[in-house]
N, C-alpha and C. Protein backbone atom coordinates (compact mmCIF):
# COMPACT_ATOMS: atom_id res chain seq x y z
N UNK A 1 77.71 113.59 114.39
CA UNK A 1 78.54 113.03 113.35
C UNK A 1 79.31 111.80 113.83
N UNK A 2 79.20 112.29 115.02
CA UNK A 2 80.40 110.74 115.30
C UNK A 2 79.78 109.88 116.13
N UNK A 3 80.11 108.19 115.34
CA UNK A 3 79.31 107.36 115.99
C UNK A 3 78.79 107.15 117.49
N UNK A 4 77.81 106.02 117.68
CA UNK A 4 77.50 106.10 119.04
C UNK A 4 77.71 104.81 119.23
N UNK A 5 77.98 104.44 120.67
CA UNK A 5 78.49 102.82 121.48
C UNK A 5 77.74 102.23 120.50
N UNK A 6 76.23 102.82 120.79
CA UNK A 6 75.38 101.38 120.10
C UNK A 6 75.22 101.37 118.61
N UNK A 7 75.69 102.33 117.72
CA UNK A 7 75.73 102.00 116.34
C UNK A 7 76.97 101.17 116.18
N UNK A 8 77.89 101.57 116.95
CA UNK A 8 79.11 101.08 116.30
C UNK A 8 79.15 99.48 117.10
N UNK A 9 78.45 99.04 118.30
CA UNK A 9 78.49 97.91 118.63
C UNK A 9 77.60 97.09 117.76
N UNK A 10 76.38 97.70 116.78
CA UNK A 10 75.60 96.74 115.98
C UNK A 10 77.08 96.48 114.51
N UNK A 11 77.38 97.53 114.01
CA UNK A 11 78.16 97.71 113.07
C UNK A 11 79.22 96.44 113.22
N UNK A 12 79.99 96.04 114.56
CA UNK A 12 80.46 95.36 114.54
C UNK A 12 80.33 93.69 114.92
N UNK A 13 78.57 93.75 115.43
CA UNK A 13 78.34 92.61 115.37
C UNK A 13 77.87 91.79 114.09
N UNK A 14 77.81 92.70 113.40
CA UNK A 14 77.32 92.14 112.27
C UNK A 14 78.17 91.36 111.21
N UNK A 15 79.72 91.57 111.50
CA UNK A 15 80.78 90.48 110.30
C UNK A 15 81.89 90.17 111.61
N UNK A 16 81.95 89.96 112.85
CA UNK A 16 82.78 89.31 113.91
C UNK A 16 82.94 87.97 113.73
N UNK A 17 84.18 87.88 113.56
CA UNK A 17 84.39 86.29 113.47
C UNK A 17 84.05 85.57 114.87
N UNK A 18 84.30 85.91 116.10
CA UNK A 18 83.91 85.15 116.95
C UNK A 18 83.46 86.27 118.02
N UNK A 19 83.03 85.82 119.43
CA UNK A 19 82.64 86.63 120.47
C UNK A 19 83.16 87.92 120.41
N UNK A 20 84.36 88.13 121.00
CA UNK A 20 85.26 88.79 121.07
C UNK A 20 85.96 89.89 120.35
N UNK A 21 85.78 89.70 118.77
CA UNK A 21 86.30 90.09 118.10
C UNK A 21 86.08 91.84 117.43
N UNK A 22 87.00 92.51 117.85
CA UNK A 22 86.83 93.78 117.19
C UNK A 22 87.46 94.49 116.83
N UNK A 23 88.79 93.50 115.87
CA UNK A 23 89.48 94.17 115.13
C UNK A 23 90.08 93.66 113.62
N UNK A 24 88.89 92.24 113.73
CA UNK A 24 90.19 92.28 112.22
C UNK A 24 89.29 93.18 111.18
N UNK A 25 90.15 92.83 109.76
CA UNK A 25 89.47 93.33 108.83
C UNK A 25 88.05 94.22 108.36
N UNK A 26 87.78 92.49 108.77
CA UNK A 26 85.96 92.75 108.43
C UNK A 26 85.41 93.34 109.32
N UNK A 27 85.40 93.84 110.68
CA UNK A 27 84.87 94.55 111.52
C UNK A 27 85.63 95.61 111.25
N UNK A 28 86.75 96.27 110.79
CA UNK A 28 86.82 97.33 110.27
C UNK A 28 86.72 98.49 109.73
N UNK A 29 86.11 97.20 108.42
CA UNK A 29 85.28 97.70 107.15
C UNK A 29 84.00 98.05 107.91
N UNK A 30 83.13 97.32 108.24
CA UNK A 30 82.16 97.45 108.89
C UNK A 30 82.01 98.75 109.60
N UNK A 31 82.41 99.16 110.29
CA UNK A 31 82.64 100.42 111.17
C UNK A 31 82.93 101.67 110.45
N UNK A 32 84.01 101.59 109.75
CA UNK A 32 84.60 102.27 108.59
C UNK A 32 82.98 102.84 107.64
N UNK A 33 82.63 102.01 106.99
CA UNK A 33 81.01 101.84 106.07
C UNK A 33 80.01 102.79 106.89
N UNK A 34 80.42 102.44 108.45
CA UNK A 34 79.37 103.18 109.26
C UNK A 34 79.32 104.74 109.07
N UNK A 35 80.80 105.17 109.39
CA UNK A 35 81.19 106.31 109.51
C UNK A 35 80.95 107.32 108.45
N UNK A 36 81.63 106.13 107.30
CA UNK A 36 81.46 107.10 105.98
C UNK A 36 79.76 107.60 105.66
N UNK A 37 78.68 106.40 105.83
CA UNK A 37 77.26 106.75 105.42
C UNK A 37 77.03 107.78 106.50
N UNK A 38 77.11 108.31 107.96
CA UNK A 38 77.08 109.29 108.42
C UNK A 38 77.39 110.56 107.88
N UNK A 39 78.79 110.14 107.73
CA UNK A 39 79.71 111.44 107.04
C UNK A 39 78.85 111.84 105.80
N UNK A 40 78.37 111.13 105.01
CA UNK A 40 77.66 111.33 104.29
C UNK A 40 76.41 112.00 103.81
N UNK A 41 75.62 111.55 104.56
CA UNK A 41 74.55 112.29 105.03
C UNK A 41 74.57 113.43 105.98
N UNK A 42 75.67 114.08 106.76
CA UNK A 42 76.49 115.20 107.17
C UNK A 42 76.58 116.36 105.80
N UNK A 43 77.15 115.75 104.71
CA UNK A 43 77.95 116.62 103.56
C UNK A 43 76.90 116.72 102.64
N UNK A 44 76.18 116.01 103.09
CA UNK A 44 74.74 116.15 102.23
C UNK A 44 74.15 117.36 102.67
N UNK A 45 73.63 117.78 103.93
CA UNK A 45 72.89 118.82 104.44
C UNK A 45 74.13 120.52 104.18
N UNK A 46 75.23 119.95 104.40
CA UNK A 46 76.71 120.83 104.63
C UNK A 46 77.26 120.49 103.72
N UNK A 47 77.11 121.49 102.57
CA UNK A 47 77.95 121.30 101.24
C UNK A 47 78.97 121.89 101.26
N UNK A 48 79.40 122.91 102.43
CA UNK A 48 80.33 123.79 101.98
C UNK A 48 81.35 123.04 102.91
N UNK A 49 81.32 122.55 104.02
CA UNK A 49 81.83 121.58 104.79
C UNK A 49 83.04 120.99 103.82
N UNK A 50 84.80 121.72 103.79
CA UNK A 50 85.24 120.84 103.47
C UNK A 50 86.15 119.81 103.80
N UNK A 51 85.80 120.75 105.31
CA UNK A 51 87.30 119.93 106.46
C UNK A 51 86.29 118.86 106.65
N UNK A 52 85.54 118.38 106.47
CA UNK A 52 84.78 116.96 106.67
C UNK A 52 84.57 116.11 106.04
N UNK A 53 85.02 116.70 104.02
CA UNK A 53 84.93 116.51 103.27
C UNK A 53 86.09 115.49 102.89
N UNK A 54 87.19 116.22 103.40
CA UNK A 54 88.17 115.59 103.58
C UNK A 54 88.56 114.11 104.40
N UNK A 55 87.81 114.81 105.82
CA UNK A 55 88.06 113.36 106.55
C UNK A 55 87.17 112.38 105.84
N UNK A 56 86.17 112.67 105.01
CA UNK A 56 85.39 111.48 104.28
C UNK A 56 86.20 110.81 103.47
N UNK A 57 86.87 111.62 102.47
CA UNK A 57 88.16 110.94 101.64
C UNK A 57 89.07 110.04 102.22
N UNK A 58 89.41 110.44 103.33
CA UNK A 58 90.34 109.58 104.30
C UNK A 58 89.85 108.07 104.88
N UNK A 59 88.94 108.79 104.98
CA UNK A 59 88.13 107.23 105.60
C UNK A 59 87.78 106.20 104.48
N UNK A 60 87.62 106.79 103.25
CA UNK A 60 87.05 105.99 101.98
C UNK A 60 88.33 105.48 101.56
N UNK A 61 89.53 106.13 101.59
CA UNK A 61 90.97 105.48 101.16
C UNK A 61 91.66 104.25 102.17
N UNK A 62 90.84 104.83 103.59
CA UNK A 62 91.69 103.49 104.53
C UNK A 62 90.59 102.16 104.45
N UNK A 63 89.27 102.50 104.44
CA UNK A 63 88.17 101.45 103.98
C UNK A 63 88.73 100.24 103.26
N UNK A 64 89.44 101.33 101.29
CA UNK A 64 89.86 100.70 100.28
C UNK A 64 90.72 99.72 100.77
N UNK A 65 91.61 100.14 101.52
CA UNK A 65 93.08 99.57 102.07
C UNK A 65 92.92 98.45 102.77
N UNK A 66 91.76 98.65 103.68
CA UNK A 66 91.29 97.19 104.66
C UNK A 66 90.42 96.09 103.31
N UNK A 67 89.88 96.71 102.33
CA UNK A 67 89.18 95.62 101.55
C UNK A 67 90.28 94.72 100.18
N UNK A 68 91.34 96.04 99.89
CA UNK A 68 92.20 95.71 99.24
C UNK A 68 93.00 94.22 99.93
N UNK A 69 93.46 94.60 101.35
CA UNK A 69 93.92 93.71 102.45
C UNK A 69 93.34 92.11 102.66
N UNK A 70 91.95 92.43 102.71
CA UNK A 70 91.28 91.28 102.55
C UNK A 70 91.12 90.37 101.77
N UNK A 71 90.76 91.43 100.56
CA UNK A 71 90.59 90.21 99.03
C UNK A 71 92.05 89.35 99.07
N UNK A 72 93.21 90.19 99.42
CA UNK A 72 94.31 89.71 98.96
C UNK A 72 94.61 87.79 100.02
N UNK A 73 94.11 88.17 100.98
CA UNK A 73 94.66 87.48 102.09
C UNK A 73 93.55 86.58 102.13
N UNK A 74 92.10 86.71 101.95
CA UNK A 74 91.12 86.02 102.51
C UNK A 74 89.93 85.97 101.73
N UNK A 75 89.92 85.81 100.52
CA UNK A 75 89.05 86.18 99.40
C UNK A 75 87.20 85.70 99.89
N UNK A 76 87.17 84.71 100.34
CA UNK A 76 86.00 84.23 101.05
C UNK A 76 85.73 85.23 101.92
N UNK A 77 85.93 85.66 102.84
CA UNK A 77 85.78 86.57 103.87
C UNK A 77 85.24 88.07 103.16
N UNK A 78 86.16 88.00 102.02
CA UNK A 78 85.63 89.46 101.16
C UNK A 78 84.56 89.46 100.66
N UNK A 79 84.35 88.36 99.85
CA UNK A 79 82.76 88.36 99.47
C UNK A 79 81.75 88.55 100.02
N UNK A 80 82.47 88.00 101.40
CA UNK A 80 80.59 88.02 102.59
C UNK A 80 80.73 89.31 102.87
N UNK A 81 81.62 90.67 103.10
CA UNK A 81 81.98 91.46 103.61
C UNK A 81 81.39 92.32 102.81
N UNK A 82 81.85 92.23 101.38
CA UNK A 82 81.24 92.90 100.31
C UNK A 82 79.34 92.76 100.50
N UNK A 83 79.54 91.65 100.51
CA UNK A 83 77.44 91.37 100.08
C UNK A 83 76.82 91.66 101.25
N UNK A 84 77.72 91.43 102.60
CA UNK A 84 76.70 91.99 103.76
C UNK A 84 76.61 93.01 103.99
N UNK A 85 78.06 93.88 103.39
CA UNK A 85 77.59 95.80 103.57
C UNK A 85 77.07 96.17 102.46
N UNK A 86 76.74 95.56 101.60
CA UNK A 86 76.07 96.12 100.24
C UNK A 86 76.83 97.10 99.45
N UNK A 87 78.43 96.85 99.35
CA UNK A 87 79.35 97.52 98.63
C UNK A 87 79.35 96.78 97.35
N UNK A 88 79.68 97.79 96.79
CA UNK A 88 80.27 97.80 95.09
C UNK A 88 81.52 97.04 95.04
N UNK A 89 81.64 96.01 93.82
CA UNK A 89 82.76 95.53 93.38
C UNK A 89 82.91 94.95 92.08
């Protein structure tokens, strides 16, 4: 269930603003997106699972919070963020 170096190092190469970078926003989200489609496919096989169920909720509310964050501050940045993880908006 829980990520690995190398998912979460592709996850975050994929919206890094520069070399270095592995914490703003958009690598966040990114990581965040990762976790949840795991979690996902977890609660899929494990329906009764609801202490996991939960941390899925959690993760989908702080996701919101980093994209809410973004649009507000960096609206360009959101769009690519949005269209490169293939989220809904």
């Amino acid at each position: 269930m829980a990520l690995t170096k190398r998912k979460k190092d592709i996850a975050i190469k994929k919206l890094q603003r520069h070399e270095n970078d592995t914490g703003s926003a958009e690598v966040q989200v990114s990581i965040l997106s990762k976790r949840i489609d795991e979690l996902t496919a977890h609660l899929k096989k494990n329906k009764k699972d609801k202490h996991s169920r939960r941390g899925l909720l959690k993760l989908v509310a702080k996701r919101r919070a980093h994209l809410k964050y973004l649009q507000r501050k960096n609206p360009e940045a959101y769009k690519k963020t949005i269209k490169t993880l293939g989220l809904k908006k």
